[in-house]
C-alpha atoms as a PDB file:
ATOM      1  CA  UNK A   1       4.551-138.245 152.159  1.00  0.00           C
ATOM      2  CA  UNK A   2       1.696-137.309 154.064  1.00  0.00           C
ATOM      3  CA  UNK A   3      -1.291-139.862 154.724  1.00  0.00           C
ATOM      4  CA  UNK A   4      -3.552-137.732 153.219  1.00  0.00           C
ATOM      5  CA  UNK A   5      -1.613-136.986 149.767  1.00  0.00           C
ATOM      6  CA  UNK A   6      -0.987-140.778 150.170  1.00  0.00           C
ATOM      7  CA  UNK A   7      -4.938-141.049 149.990  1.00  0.00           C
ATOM      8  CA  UNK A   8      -5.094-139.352 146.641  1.00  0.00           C
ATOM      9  CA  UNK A   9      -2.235-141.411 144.873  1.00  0.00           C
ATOM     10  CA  UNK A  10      -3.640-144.850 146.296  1.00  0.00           C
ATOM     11  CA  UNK A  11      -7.337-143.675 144.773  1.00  0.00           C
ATOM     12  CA  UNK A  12      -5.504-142.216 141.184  1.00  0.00           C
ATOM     13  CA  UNK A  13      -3.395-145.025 141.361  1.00  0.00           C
ATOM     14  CA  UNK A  14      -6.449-147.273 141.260  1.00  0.00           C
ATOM     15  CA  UNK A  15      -8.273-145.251 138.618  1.00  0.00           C
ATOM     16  CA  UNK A  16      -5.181-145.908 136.775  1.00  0.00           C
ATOM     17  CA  UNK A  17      -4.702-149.875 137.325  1.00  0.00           C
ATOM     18  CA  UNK A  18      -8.363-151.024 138.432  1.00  0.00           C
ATOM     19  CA  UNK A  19     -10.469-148.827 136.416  1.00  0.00           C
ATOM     20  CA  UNK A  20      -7.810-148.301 133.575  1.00  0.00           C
ATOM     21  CA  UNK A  21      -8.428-144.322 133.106  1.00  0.00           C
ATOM     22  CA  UNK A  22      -6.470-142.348 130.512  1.00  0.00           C
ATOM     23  CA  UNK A  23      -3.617-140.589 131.702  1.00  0.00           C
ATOM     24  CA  UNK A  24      -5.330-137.509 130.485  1.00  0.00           C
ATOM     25  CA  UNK A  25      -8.320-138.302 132.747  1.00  0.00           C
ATOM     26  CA  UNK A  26      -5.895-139.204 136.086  1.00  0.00           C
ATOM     27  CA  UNK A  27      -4.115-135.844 135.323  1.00  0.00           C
ATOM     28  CA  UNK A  28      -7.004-133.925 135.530  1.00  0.00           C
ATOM     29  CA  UNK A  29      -8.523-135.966 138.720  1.00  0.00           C
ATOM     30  CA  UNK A  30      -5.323-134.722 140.650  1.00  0.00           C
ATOM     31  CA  UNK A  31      -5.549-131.333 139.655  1.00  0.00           C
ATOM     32  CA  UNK A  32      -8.861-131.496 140.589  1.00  0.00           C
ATOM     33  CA  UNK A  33      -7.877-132.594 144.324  1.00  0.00           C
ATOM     34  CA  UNK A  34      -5.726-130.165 144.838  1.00  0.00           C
ATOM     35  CA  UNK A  35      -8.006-127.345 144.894  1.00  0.00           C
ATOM     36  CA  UNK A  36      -9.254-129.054 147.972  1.00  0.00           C
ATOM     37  CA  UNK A  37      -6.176-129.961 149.319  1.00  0.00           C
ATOM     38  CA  UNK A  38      -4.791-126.268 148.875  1.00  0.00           C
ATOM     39  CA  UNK A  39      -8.572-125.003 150.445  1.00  0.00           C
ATOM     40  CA  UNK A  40      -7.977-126.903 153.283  1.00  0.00           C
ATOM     41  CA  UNK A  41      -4.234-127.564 153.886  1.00  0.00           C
ATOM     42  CA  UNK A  42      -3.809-128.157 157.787  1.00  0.00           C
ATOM     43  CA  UNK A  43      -7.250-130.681 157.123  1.00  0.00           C
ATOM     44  CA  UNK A  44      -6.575-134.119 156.878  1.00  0.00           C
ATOM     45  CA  UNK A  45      -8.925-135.288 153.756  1.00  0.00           C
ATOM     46  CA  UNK A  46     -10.738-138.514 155.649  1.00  0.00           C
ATOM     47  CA  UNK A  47     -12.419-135.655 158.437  1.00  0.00           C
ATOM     48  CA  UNK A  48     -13.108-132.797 155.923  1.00  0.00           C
ATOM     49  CA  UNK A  49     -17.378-132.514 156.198  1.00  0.00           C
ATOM     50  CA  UNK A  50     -19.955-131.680 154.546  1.00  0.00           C
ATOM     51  CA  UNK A  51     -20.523-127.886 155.400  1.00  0.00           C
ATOM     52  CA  UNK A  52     -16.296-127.802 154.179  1.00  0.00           C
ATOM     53  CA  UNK A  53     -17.173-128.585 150.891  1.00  0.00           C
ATOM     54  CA  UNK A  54     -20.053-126.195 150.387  1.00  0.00           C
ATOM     55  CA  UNK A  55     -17.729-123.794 151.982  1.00  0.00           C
ATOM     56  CA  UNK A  56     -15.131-125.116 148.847  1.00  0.00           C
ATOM     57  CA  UNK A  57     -17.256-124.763 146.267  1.00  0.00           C
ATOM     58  CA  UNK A  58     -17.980-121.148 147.595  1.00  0.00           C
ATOM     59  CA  UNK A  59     -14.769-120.146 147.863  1.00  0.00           C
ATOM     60  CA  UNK A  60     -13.850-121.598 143.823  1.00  0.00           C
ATOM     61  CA  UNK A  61     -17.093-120.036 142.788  1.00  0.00           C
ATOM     62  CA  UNK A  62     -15.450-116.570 144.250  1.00  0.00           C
ATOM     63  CA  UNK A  63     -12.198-117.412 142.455  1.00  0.00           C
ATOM     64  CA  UNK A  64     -14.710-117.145 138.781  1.00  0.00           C
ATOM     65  CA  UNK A  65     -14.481-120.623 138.044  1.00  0.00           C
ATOM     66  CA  UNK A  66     -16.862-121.665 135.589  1.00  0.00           C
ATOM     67  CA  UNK A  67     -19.663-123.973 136.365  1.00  0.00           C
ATOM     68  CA  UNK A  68     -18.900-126.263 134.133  1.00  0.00           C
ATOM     69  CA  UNK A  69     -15.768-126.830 135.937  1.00  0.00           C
ATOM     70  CA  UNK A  70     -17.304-126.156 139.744  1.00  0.00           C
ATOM     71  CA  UNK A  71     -19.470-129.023 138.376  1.00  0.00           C
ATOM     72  CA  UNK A  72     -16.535-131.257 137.493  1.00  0.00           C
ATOM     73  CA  UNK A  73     -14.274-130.639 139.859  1.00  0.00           C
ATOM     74  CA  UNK A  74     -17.304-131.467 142.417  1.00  0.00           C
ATOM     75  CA  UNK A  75     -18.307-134.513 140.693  1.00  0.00           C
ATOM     76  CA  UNK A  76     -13.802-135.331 141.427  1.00  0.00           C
ATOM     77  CA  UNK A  77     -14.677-135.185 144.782  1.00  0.00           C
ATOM     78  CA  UNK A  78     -17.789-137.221 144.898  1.00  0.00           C
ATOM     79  CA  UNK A  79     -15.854-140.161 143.246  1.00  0.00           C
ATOM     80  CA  UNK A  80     -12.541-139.522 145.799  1.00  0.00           C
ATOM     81  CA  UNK A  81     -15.082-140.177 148.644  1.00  0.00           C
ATOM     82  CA  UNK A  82     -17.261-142.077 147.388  1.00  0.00           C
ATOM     83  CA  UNK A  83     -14.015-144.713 146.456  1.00  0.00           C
ATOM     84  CA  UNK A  84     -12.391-143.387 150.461  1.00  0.00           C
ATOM     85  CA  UNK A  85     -15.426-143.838 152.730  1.00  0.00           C
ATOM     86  CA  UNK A  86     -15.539-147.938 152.431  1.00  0.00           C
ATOM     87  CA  UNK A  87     -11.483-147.981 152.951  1.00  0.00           C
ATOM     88  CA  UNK A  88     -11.992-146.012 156.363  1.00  0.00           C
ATOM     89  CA  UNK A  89     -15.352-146.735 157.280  1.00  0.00           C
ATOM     90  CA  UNK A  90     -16.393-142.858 156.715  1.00  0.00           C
ATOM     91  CA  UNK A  91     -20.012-142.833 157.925  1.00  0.00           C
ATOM     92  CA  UNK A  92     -20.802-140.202 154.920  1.00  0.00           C
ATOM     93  CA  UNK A  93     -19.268-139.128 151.773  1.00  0.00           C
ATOM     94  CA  UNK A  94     -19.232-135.436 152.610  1.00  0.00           C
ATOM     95  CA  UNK A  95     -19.360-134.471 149.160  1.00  0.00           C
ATOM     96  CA  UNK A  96     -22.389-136.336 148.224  1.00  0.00           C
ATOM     97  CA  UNK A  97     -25.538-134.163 148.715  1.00  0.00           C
ATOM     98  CA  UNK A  98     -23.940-130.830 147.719  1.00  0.00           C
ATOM     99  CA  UNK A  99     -25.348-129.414 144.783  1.00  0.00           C
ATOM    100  CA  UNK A 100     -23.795-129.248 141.681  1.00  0.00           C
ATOM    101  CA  UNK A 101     -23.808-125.847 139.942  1.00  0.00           C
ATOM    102  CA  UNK A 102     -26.058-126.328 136.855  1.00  0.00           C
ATOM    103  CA  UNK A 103     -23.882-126.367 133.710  1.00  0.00           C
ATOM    104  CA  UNK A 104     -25.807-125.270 130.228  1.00  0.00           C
ATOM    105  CA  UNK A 105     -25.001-128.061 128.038  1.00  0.00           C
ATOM    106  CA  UNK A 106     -23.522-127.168 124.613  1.00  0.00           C
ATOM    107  CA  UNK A 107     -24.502-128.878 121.317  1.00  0.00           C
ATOM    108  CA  UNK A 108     -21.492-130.968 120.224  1.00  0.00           C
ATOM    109  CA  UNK A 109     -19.884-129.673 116.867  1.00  0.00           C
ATOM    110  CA  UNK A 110     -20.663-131.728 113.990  1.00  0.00           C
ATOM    111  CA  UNK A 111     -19.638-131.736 110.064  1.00  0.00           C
ATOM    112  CA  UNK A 112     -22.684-131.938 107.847  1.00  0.00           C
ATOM    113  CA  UNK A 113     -22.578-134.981 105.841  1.00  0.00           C
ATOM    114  CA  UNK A 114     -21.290-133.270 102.901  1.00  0.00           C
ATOM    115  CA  UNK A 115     -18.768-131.389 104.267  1.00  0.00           C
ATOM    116  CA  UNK A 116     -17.622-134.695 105.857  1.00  0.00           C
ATOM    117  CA  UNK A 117     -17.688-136.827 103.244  1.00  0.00           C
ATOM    118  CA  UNK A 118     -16.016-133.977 101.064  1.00  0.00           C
ATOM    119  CA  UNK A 119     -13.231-133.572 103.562  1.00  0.00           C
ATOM    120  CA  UNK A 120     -12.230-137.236 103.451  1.00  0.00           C
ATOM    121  CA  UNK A 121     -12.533-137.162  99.644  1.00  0.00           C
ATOM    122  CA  UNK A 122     -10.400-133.971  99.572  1.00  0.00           C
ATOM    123  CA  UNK A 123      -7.808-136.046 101.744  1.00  0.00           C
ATOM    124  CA  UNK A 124      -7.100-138.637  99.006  1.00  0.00           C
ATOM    125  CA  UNK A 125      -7.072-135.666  96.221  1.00  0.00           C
ATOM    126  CA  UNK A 126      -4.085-133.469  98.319  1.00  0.00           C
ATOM    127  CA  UNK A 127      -2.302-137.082  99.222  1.00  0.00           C
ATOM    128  CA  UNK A 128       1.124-137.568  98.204  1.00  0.00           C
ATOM    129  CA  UNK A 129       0.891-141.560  98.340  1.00  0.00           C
ATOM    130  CA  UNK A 130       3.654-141.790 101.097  1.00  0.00           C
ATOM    131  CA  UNK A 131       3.363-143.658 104.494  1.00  0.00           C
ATOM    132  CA  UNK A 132       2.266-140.527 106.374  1.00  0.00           C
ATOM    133  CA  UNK A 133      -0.453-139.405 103.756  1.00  0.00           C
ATOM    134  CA  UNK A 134      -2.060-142.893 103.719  1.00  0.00           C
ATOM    135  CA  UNK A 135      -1.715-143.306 107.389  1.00  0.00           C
ATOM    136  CA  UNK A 136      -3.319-140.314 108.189  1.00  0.00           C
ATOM    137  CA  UNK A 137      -5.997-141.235 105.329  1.00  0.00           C
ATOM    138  CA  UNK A 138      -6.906-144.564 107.061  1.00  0.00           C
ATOM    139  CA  UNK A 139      -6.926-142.854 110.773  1.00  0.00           C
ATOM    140  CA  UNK A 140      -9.236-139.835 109.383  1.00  0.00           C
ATOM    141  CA  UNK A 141     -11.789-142.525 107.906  1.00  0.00           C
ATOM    142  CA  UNK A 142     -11.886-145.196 110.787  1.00  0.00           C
ATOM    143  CA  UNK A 143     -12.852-142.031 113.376  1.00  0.00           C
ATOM    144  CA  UNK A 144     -15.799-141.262 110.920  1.00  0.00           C
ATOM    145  CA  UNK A 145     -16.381-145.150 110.156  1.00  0.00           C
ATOM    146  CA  UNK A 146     -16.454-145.668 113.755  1.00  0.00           C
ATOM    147  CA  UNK A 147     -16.671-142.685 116.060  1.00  0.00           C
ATOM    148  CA  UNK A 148     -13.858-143.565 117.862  1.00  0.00           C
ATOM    149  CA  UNK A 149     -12.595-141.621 120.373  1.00  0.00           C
ATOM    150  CA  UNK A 150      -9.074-139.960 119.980  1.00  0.00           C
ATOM    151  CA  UNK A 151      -7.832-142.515 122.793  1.00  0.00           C
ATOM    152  CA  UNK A 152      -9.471-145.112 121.318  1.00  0.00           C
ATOM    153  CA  UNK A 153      -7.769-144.944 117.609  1.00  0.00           C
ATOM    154  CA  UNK A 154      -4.188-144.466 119.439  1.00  0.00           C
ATOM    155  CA  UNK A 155      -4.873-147.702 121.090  1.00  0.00           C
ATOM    156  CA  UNK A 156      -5.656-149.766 118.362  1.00  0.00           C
ATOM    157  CA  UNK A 157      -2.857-152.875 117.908  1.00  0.00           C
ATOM    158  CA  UNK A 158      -3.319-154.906 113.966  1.00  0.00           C
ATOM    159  CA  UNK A 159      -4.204-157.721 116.090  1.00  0.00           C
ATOM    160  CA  UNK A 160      -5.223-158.710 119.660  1.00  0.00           C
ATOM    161  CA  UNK A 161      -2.091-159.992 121.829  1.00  0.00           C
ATOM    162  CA  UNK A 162      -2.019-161.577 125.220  1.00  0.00           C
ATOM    163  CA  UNK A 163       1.791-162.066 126.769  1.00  0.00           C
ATOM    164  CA  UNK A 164       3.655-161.373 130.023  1.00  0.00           C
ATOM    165  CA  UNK A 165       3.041-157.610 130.647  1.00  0.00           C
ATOM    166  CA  UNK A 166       1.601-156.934 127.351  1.00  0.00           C
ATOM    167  CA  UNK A 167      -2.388-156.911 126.779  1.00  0.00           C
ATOM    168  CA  UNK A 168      -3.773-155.264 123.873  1.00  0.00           C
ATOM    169  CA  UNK A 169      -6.626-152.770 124.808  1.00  0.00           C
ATOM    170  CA  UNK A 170      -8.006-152.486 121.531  1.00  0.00           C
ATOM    171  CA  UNK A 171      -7.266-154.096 117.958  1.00  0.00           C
ATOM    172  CA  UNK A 172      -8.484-154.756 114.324  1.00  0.00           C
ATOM    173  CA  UNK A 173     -10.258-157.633 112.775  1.00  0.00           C
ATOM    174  CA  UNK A 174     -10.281-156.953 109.198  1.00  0.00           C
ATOM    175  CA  UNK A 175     -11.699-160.886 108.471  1.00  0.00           C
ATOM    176  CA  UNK A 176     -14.685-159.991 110.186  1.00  0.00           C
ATOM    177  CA  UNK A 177     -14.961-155.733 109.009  1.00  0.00           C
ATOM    178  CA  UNK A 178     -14.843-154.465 113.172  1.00  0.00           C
ATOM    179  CA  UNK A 179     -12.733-153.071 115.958  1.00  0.00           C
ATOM    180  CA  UNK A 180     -12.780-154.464 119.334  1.00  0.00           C
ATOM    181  CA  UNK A 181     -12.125-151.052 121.481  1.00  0.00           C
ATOM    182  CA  UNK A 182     -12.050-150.623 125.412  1.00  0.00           C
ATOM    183  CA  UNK A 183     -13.581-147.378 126.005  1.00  0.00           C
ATOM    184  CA  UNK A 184     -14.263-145.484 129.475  1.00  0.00           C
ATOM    185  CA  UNK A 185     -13.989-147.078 132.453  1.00  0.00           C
ATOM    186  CA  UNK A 186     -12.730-150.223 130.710  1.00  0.00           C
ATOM    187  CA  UNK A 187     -15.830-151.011 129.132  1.00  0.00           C
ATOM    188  CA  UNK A 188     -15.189-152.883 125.606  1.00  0.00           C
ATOM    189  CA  UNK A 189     -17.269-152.610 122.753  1.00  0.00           C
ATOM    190  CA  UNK A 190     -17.291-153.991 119.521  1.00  0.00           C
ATOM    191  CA  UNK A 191     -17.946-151.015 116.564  1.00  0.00           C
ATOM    192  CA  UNK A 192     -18.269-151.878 113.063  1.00  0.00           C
ATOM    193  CA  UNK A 193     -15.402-151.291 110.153  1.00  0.00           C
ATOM    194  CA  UNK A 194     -17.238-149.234 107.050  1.00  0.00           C
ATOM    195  CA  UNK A 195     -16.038-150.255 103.362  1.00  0.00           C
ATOM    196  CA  UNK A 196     -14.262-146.990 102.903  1.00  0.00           C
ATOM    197  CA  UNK A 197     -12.055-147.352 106.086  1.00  0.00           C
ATOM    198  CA  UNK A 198     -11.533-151.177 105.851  1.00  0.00           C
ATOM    199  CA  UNK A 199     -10.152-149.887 102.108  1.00  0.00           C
ATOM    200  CA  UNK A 200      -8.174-147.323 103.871  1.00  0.00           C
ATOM    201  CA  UNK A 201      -6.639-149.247 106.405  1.00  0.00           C
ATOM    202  CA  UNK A 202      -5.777-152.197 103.980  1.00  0.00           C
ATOM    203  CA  UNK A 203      -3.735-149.212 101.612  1.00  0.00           C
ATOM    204  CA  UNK A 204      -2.100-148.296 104.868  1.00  0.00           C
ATOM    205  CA  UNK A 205      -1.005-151.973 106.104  1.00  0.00           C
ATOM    206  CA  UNK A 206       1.005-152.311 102.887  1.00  0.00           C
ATOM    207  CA  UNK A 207       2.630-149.069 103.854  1.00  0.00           C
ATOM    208  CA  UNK A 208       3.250-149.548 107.508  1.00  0.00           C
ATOM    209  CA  UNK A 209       6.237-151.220 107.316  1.00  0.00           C
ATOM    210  CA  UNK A 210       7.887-148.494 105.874  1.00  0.00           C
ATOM    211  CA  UNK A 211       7.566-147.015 109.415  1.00  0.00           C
ATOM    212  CA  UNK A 212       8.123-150.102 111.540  1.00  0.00           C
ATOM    213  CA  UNK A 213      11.381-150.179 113.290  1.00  0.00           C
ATOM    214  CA  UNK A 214      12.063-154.099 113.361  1.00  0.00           C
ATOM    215  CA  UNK A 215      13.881-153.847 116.778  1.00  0.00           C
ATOM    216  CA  UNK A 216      11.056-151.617 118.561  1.00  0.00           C
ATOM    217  CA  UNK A 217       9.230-152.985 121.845  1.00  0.00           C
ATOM    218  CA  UNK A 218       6.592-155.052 121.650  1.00  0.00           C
ATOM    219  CA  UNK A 219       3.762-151.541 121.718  1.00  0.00           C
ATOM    220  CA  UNK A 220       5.802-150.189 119.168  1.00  0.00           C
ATOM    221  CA  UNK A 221       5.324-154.004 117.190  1.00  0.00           C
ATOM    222  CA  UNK A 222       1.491-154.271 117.781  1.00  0.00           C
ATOM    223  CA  UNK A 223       0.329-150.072 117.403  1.00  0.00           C
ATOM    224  CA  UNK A 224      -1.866-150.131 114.395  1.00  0.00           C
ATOM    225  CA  UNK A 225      -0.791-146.467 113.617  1.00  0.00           C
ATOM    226  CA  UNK A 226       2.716-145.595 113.841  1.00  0.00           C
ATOM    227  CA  UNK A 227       4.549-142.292 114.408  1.00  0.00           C
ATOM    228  CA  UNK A 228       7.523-140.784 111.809  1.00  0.00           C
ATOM    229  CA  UNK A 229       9.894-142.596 114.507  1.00  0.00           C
ATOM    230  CA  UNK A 230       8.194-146.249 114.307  1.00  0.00           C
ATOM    231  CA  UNK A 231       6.664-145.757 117.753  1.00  0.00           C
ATOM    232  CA  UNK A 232       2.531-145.859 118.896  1.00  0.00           C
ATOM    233  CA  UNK A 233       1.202-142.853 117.114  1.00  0.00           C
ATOM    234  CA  UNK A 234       0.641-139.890 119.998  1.00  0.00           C
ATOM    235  CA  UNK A 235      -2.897-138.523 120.573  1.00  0.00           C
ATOM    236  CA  UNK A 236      -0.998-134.990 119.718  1.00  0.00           C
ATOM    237  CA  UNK A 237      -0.084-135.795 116.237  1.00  0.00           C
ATOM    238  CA  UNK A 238      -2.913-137.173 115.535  1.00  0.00           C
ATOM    239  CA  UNK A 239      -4.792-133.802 116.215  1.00  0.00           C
ATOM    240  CA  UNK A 240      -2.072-131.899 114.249  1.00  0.00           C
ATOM    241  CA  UNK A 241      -2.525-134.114 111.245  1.00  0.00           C
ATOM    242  CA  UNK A 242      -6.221-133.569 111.076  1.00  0.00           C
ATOM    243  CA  UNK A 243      -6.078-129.832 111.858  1.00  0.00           C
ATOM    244  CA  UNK A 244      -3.299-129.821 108.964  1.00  0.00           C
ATOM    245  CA  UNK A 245      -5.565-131.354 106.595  1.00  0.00           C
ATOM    246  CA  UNK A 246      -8.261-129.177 107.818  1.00  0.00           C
ATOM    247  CA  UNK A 247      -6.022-126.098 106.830  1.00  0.00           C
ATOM    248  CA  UNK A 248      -5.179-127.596 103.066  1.00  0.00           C
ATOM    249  CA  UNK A 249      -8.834-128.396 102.179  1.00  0.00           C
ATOM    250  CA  UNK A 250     -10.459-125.452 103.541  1.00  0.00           C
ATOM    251  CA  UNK A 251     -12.540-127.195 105.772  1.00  0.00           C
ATOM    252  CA  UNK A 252     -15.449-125.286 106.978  1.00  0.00           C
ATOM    253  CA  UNK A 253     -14.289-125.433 110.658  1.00  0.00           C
ATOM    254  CA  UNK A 254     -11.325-125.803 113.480  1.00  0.00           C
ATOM    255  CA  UNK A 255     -11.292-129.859 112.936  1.00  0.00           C
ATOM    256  CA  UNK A 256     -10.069-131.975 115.726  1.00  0.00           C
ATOM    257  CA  UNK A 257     -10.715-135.750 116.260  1.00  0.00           C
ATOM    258  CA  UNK A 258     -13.847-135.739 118.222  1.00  0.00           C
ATOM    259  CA  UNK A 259     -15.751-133.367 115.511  1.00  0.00           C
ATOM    260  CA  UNK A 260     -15.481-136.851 113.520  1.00  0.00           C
ATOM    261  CA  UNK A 261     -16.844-138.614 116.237  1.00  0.00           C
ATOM    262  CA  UNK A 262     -20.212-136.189 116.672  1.00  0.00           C
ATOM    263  CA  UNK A 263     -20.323-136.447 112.878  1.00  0.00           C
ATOM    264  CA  UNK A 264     -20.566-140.067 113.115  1.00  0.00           C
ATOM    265  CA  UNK A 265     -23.190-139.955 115.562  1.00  0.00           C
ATOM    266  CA  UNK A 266     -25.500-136.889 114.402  1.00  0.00           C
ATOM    267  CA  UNK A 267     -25.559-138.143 111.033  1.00  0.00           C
ATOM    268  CA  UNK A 268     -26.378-142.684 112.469  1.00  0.00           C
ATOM    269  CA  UNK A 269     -28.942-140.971 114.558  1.00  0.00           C
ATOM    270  CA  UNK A 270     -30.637-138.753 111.054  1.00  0.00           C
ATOM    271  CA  UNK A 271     -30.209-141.520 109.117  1.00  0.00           C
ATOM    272  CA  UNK A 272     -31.798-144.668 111.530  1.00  0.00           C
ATOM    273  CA  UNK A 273     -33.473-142.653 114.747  1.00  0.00           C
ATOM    274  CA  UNK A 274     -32.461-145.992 116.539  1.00  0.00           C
ATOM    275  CA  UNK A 275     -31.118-143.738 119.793  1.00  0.00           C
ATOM    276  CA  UNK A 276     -30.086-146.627 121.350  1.00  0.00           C
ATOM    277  CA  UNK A 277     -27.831-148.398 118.862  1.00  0.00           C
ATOM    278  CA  UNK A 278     -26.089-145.327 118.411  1.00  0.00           C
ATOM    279  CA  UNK A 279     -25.599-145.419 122.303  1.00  0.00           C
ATOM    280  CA  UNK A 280     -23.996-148.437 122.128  1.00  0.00           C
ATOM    281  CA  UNK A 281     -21.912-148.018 118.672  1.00  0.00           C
ATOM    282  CA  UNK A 282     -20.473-144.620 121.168  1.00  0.00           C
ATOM    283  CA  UNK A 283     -20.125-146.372 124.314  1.00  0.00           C
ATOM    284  CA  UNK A 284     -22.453-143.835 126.478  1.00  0.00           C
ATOM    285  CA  UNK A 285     -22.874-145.497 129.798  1.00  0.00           C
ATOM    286  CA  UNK A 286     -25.849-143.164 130.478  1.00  0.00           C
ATOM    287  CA  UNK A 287     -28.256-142.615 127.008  1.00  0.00           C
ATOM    288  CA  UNK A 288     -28.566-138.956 128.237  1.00  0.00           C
ATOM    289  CA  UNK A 289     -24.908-138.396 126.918  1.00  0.00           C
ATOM    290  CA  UNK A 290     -26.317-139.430 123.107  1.00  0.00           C
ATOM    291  CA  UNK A 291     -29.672-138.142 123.673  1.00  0.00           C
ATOM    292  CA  UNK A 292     -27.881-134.383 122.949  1.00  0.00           C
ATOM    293  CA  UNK A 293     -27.598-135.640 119.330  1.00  0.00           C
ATOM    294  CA  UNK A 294     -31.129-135.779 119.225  1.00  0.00           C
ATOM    295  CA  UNK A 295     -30.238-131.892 119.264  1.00  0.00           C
ATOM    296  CA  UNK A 296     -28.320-131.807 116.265  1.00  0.00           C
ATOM    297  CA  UNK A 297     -30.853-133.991 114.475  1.00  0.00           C
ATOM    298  CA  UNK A 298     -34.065-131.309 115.495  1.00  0.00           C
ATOM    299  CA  UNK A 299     -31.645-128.326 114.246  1.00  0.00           C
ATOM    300  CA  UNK A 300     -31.244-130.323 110.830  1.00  0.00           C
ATOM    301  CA  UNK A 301     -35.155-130.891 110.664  1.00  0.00           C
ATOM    302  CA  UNK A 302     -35.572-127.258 111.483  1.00  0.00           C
ATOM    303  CA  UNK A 303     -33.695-125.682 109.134  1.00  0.00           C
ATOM    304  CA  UNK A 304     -35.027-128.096 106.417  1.00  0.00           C
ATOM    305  CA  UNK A 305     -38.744-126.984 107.973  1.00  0.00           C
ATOM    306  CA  UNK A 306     -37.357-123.047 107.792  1.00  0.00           C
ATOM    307  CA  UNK A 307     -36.490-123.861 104.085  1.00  0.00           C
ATOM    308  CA  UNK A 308     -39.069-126.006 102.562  1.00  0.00           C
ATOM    309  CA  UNK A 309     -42.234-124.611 104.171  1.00  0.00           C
ATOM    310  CA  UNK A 310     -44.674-121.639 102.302  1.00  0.00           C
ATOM    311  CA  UNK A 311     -45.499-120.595 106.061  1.00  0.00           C
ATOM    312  CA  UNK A 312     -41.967-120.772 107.639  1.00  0.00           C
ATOM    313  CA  UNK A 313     -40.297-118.183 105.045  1.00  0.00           C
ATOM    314  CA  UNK A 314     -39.335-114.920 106.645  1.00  0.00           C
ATOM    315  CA  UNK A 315     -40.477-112.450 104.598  1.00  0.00           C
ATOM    316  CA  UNK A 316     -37.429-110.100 103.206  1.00  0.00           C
END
């Protein structure tokens, strides 16, 4: 293996261990590299310069790559050096000062809180009472209860667990109504457990052990959600399940987990304009990730404005 591919597995390799990155996250990291390794193939990473990578970013805008992901796969690079420079005494990170393409930034799609609240209601009404109906009830509500992200709910064990090669990264505390979830980066947070979800998940812990397998490994023994074959419940089925449901209520759009995670915030931030709790509740590093709620909440005062004022009617 070269030294330079060598570079890029010690630095995912890290994001993996160290900074405990989703899988999901590392895979697109390396794909990410290797646009610049494949721009620059004969160039060994630690001397590529600055004027290279505006020359990269050239050549990938030439390719029609959007800028959202110039922007990203930039921002890859950034991180690679900015994590490199220190472990070979780089003088610069070459990556650092080139500019990043500017990326329009769409409004996150949310459920009004009737539709939402209808959709979860509709999921009890088309429930058959088996494991898998209940189980998907309980998921469905603790994403709304708690904006969770997809990773997040996957990760959750029924309690926390500390053994030889086994720490849970997430888990449930029913006595006290909240989660305890390690988000991005490893950061942990603490998010509340809502009435209807805490009701939910206690209909689906009587039903869990229908799914349990008693001899499974110790993930298998902790997951809070569990799969048809008794093991952790896969991000994937967990976005079939919902898009499933989505299809037998007639939901009103394309429903995937993280739609019940903007719902969660756009509706906290109508309901309390506290723009910081809601921050924390989500686990934004940065407050300009939840300040594009603030969005959502203007278009709901808008339209309410468009519909309620004598001088804001369009005539017909």
């Amino acid at each position: 293996m070269s030294a330079e591919r060598d570079y890029i597995h010690q630095w995912l390799a890290h994001l993996r261990t160290e900074r405990r990155y989703s899988e999901h996250t590392i895979s697109a990291y390396a794909r990410d590299m290797q646009h610049l390794r494949e721009l620059y193939p004969e160039q060994a990473l630690e001397q590529v310069s600055n004027v290279q990578v505006r020359m990269a970013m050239a050549r990938l805008h030439a390719q029609d790559l959007s800028p959202r992901s110039l922007a990203r796969i930039l921002s890859t690079w950034r991180n690679f050096y900015k994590w490199l420079a220190p472990q070979l005494s780089l003088p610069v990170n070459p990556a650092q000062d080139v500019r990043s393409p500017k990326v329009p930034r769409s409004l996150p799609k949310a459920l009004s809180t009737d539709q939402t609240v209808a959709l979860l209601d509709n999921a009890q009404q088309v429930s058959d009472g088996g494991a898998i109906a209940v189980r998907d009830q309980a998921m469905f509500e603790l994403l709304y209860s708690s904006g969770l992200r997809l990773s997040e709910l996957v990760g959750l064990d029924v309690n926390y667990r500390k053994e030889e090669g086994y720490v849970s990264q997430g888990w449930l505390n029913m006595a006290e109504m909240e989660l305890t979830v390690v988000g991005k980066g490893g950061k942990t947070r603490i998010a509340p457990l809502g009435d209807k979800a805490a009701e939910a998940i206690a209909a689906w812990l009587s039903k869990r052990p229908l799914l349990l397998k008693p001899a499974g490994d110790i993930d298998s023994q902790q997951a809070l959600f569990l799969g048809e074959r008794g093991g952790r419940i896969s991000p994937r089925v967990v976005q079939l399940q919902l898009k499933k449901l989505g299809q037998k209520t007639n939901a009103p759009a394309h429903l995937h987990p993280h739609i019940l995670r903007h719902s969660f915030a756009s509706h906290l931030l109508q309901s309390s304009q506290d723009l910081r709790a809601v921050q924390e509740l989500l686990g934004h590093a940065n407050i300009s990730t939840t300040q594009i709620y603030t969005r959502l909440d203007f278009q709901h005062l808008a339209k309410v404005y468009d519909q309620a004022h004598p001088r804001a009617k369009k005539k017909s």
